[in-house]
C-alpha atoms as a PDB file:
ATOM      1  CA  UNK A   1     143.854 117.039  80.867  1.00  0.00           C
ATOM      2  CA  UNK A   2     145.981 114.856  78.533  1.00  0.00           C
ATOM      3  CA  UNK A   3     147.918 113.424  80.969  1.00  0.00           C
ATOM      4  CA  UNK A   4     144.515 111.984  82.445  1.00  0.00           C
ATOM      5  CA  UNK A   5     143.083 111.127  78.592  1.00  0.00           C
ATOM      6  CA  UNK A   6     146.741 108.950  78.197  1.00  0.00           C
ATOM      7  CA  UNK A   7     146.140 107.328  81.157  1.00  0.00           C
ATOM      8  CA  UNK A   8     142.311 106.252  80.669  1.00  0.00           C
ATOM      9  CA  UNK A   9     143.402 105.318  77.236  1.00  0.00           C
ATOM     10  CA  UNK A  10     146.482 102.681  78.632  1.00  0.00           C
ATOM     11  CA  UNK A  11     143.804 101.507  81.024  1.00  0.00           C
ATOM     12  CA  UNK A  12     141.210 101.118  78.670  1.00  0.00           C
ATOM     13  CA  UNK A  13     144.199  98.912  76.545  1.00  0.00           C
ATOM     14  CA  UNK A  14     145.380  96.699  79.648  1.00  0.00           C
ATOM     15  CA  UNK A  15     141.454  95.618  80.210  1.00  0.00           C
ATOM     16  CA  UNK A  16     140.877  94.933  76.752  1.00  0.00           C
ATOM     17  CA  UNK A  17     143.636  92.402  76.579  1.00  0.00           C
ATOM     18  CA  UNK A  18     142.940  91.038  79.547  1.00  0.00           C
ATOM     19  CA  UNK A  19     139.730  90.331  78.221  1.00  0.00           C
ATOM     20  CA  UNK A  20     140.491  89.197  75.259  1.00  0.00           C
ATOM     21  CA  UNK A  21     142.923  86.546  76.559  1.00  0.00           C
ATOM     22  CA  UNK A  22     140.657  85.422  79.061  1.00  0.00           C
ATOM     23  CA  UNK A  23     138.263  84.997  76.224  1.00  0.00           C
ATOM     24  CA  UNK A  24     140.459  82.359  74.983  1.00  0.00           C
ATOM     25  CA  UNK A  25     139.959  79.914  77.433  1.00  0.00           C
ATOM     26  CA  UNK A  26     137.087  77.517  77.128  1.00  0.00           C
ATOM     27  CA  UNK A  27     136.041  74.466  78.767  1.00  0.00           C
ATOM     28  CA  UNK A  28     137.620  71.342  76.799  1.00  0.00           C
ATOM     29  CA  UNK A  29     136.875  67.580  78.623  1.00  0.00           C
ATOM     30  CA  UNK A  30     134.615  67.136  81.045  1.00  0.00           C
ATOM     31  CA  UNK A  31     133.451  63.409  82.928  1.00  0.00           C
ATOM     32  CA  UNK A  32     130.283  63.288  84.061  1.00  0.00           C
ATOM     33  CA  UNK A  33     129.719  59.663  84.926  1.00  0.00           C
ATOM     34  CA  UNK A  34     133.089  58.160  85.696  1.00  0.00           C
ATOM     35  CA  UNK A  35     133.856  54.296  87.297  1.00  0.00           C
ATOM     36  CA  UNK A  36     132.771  53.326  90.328  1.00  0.00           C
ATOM     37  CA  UNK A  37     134.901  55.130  93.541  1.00  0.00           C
ATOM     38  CA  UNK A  38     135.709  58.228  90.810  1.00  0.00           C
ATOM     39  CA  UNK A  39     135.249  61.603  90.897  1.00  0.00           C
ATOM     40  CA  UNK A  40     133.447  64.091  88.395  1.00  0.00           C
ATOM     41  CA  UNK A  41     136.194  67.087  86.677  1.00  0.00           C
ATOM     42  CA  UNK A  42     135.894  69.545  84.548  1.00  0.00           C
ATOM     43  CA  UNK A  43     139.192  70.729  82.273  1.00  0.00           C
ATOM     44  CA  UNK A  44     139.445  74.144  80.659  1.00  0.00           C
ATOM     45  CA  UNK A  45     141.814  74.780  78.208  1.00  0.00           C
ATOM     46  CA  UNK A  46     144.028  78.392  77.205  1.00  0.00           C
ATOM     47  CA  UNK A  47     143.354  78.326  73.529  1.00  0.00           C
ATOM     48  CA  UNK A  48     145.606  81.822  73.324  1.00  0.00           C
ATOM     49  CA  UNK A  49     148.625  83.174  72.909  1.00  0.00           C
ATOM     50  CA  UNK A  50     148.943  84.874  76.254  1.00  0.00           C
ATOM     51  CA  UNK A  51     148.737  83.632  79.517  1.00  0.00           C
ATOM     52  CA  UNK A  52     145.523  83.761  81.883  1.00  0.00           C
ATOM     53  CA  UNK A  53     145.160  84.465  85.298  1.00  0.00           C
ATOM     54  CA  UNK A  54     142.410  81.764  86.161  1.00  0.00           C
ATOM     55  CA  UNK A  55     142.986  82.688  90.358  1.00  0.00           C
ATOM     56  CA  UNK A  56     139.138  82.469  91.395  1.00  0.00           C
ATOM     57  CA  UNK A  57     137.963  80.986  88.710  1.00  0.00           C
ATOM     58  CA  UNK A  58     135.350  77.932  89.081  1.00  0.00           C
ATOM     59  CA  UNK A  59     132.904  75.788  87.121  1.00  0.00           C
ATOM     60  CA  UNK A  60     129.968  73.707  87.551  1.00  0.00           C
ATOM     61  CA  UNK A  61     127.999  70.969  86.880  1.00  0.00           C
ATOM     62  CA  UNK A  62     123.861  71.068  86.040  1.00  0.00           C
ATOM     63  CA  UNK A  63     121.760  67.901  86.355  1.00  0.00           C
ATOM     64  CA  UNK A  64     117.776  68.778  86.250  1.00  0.00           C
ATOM     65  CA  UNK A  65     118.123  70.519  89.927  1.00  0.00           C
ATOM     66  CA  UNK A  66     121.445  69.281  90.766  1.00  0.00           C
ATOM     67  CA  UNK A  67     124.195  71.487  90.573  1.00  0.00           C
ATOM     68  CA  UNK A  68     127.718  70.114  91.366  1.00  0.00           C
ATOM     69  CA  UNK A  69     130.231  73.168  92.222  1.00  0.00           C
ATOM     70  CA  UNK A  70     133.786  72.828  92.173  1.00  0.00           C
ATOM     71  CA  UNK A  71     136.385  74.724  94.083  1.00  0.00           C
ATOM     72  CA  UNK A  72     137.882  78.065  93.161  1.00  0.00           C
ATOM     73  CA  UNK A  73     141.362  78.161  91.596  1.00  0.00           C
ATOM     74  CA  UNK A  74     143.868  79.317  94.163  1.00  0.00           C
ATOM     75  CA  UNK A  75     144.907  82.584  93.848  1.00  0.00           C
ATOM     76  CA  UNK A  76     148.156  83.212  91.978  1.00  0.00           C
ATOM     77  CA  UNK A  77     147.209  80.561  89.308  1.00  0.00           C
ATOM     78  CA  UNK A  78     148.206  81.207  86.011  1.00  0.00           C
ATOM     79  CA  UNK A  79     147.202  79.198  82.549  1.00  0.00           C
ATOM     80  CA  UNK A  80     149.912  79.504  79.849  1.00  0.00           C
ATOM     81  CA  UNK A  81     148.877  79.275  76.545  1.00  0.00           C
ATOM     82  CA  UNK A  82     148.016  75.951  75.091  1.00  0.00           C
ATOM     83  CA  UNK A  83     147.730  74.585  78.783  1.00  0.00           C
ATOM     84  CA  UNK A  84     145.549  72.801  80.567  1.00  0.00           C
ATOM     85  CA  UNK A  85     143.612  72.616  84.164  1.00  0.00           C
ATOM     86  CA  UNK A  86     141.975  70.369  85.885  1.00  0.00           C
ATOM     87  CA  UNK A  87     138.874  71.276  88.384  1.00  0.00           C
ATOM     88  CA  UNK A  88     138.161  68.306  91.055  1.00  0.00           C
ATOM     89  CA  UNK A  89     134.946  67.040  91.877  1.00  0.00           C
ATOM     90  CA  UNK A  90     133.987  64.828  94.743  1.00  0.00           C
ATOM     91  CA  UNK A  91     133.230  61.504  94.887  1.00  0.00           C
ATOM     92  CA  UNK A  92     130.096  62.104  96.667  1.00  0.00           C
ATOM     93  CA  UNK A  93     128.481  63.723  94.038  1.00  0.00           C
ATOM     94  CA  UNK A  94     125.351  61.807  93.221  1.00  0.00           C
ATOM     95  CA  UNK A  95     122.964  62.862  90.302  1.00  0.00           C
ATOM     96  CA  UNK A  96     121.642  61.211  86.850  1.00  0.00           C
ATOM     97  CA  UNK A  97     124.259  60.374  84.676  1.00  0.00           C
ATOM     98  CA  UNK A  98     124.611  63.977  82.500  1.00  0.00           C
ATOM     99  CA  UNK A  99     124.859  67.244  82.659  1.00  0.00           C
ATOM    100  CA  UNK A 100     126.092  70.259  81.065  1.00  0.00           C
ATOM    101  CA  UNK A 101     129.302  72.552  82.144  1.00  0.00           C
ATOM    102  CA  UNK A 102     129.833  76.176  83.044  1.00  0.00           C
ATOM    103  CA  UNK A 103     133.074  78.009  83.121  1.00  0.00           C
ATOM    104  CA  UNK A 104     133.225  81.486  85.352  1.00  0.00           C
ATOM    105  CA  UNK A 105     135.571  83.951  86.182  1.00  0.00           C
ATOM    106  CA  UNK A 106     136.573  85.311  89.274  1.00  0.00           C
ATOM    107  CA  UNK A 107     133.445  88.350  88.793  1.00  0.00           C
ATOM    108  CA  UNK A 108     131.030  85.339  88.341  1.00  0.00           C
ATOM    109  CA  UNK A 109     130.848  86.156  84.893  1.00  0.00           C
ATOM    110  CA  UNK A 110     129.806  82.949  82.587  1.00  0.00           C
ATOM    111  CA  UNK A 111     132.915  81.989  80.050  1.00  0.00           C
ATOM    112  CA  UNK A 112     131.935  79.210  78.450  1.00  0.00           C
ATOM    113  CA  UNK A 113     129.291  76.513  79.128  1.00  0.00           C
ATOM    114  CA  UNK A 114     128.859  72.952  77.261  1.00  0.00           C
ATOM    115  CA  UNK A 115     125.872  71.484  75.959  1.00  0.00           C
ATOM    116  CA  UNK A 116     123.833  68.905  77.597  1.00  0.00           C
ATOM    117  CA  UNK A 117     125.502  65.283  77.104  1.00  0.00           C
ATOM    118  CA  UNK A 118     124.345  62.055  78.468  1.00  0.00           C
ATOM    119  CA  UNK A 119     126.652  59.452  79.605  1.00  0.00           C
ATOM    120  CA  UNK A 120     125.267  56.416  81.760  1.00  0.00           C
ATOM    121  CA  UNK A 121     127.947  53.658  80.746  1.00  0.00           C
ATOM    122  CA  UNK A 122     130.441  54.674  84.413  1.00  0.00           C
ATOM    123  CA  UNK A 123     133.585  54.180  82.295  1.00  0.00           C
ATOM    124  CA  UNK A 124     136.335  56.091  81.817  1.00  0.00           C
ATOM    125  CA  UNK A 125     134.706  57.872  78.366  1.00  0.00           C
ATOM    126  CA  UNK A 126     134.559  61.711  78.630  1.00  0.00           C
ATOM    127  CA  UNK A 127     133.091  64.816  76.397  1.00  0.00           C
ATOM    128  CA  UNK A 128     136.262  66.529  74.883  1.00  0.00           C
ATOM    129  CA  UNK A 129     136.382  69.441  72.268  1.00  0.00           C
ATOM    130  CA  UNK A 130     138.421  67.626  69.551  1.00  0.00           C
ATOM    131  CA  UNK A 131     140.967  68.927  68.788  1.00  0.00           C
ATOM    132  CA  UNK A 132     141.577  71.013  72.029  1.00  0.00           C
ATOM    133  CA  UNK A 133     139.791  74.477  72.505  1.00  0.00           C
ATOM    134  CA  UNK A 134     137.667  73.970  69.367  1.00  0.00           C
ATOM    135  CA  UNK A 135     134.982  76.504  69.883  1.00  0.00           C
ATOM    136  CA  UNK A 136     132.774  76.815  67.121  1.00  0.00           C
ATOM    137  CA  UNK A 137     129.570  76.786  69.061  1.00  0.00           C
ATOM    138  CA  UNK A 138     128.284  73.717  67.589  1.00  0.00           C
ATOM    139  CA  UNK A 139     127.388  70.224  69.335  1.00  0.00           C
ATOM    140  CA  UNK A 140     129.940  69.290  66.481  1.00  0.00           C
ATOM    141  CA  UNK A 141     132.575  70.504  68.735  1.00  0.00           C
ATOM    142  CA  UNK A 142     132.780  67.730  71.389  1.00  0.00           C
ATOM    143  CA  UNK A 143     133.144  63.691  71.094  1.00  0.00           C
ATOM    144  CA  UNK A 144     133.092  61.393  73.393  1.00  0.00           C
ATOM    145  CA  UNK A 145     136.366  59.436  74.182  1.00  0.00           C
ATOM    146  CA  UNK A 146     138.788  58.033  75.993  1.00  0.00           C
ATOM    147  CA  UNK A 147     139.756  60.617  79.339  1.00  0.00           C
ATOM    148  CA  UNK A 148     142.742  62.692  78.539  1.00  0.00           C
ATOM    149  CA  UNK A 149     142.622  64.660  81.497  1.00  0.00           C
ATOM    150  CA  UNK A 150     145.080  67.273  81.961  1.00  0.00           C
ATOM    151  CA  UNK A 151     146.576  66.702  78.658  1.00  0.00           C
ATOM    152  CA  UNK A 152     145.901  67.254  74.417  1.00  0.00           C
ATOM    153  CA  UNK A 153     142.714  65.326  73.477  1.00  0.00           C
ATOM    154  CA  UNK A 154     144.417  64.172  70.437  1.00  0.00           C
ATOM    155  CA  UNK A 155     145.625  60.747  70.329  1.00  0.00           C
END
């Protein structure tokens, strides 16, 4: 009977932490209306200390009705701390010029998710938590700016 109460314990450990640094990832610079011939994104950003298996991972984008999906993250992917990734959209995406963001794991569970921001100018200005991973859950959080995508928001 210990030998089984050791091992539910270590397993109970392993999916705590696995939670917990998954927890630290948050969604960090998004573009919702970018030039003409661009493409939506969405960036997340590993706020921890421990690396994050992101493999499955997706996000979206909400308009009204509209909802822009972006790929999964190929399995195997793995976000070190402080780093950053990138999710593609398509060109062909066609909605108002807005939106809010949603960040989900591989179980479809919801990890993070933006406000609603409005951005109808089609330049290269994007919503970014400044400075990166800031998650106070406050509109305060985000600014727009110049795109820094794939990299530190600070300047």
């Amino acid at each position: 009977m210990k030998k089984s109460s050791a091992v539910f314990c270590i397993t109970a450990v392993v999916i705590t932490l696995t939670v917990a640094a998954s927890a630290s990832v948050v969604l960090n610079e998004m573009e919702l209306n970018p030039p003409e011939g661009g493409a939506e994104w969405v960036e997340i950003y590993n706020d921890g200390n421990d690396s994050v298996d992101i493999s499955g991972w997706t996000a979206t984008i909400t308009d009204g009705g509209w909802v822009g999906k972006f790929p999964a993250v190929r399995a195997g992917t793995i976000l070190e701390p402080k780093g950053f990734y990138v999710f593609p959209g398509q060109s062909s995406w066609n909605h108002d010029n807005g939106g809010f963001a949603t960040l989900y794991d591989a179980d479809g569970m919801k990890m993070d998710k933006s406000g609603v921001r409005v951005d109808s100018l089609g330049n290269d200005f994007t919503y970014g938590r400044h400075p990166d991973g800031r998650n106070t859950n406050s509109d305060a959080d985000w600014g727009l700016g110049y795109s820094t995508k794939g990299r530190s928001n600070v300047r």
